[in-house]
Protein backbone atom coordinates (compact mmCIF):
# COMPACT_ATOMS: atom_id res chain seq x y z
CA UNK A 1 24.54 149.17 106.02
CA UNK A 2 26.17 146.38 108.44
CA UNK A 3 25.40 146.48 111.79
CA UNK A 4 27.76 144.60 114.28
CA UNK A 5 25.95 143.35 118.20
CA UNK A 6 28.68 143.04 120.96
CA UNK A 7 28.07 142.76 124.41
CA UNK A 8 29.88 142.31 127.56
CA UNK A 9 33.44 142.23 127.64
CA UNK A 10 33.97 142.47 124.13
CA UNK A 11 32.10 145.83 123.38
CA UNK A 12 34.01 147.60 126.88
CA UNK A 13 37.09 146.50 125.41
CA UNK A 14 36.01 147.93 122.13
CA UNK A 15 35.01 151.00 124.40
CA UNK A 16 38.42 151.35 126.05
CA UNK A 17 40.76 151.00 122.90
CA UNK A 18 38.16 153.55 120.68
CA UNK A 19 38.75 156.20 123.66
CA UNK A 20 42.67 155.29 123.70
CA UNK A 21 42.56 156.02 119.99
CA UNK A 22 40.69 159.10 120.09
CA UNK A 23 37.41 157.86 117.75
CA UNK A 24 34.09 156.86 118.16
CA UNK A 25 33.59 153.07 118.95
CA UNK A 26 31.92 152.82 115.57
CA UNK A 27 34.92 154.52 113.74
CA UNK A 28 37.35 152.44 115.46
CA UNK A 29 35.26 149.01 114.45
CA UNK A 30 35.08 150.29 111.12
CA UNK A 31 38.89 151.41 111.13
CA UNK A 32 39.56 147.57 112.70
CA UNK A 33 37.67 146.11 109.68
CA UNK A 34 39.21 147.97 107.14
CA UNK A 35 42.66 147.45 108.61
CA UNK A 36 42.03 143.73 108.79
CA UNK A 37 40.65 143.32 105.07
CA UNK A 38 43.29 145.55 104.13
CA UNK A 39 46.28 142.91 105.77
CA UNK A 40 44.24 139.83 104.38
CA UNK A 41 44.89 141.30 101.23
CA UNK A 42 48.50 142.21 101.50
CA UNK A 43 48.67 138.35 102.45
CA UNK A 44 46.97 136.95 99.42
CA UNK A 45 49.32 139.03 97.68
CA UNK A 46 52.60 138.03 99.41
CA UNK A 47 54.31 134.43 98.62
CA UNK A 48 55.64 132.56 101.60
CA UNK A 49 59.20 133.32 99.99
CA UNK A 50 58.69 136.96 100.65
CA UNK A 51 57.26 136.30 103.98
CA UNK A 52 60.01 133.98 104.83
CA UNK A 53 63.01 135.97 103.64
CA UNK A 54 63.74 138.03 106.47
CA UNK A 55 63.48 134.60 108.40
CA UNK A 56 65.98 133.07 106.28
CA UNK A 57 68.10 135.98 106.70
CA UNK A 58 68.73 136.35 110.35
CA UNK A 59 68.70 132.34 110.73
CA UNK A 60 72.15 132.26 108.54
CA UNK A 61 73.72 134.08 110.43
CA UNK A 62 73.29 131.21 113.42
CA UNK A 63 75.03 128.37 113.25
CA UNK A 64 74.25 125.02 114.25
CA UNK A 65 75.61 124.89 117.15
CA UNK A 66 73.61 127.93 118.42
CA UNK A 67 70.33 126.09 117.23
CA UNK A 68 71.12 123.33 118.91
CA UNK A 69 71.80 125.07 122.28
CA UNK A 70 68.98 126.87 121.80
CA UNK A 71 66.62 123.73 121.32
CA UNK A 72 68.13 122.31 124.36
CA UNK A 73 67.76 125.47 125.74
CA UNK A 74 64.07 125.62 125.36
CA UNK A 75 63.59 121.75 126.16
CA UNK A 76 65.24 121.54 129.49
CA UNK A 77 62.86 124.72 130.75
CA UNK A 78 59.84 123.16 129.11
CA UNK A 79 60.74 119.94 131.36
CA UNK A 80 61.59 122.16 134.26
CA UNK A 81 58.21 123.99 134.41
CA UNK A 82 56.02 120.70 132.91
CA UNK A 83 54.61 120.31 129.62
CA UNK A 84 51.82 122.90 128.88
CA UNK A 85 48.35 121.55 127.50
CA UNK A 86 47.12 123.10 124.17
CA UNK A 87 43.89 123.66 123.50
């Protein structure tokens, strides 16, 4: 048996989406577990050339031109509003 401790914000949270979903908060932590080993899986399975192909697809149809505008696009805003810090 695993048993999971959250407090605070986290377990309302958990709270709120269990209700929204119609299961018990320890269903829905359980389903949420499941789901995520499930995709971590599916992941390990899954080359970056099958992850990248529908990527590759929609970027031929743009030329370089529209890149480029694009890129200077998303520059000039970035300089408009200031450079964001990352964590």
């Amino acid at each position: 048996m695993l048993q999971l401790r959250f407090r605070g914000e986290k377990l309302a949270q958990l709270r709120i989406r269990a209700k929204h979903s119609g299961l018990a908060v320890e269903d829905y932590a359980l389903k949420l577990l499941e789901d995520s080993l499930s995709m971590q899986q599916e992941a390990e399975r899954t080359s970056i050339s099958q992850i990248m192909a529908p990527v590759r697809r929609a970027a031929s149809k743009v030329d370089d031109t529209e890149i480029s505008s694009l890129v200077e696009g998303a520059r000039a805003a970035s300089r408009r509003n200031g450079r964001r810090k990352t964590r």
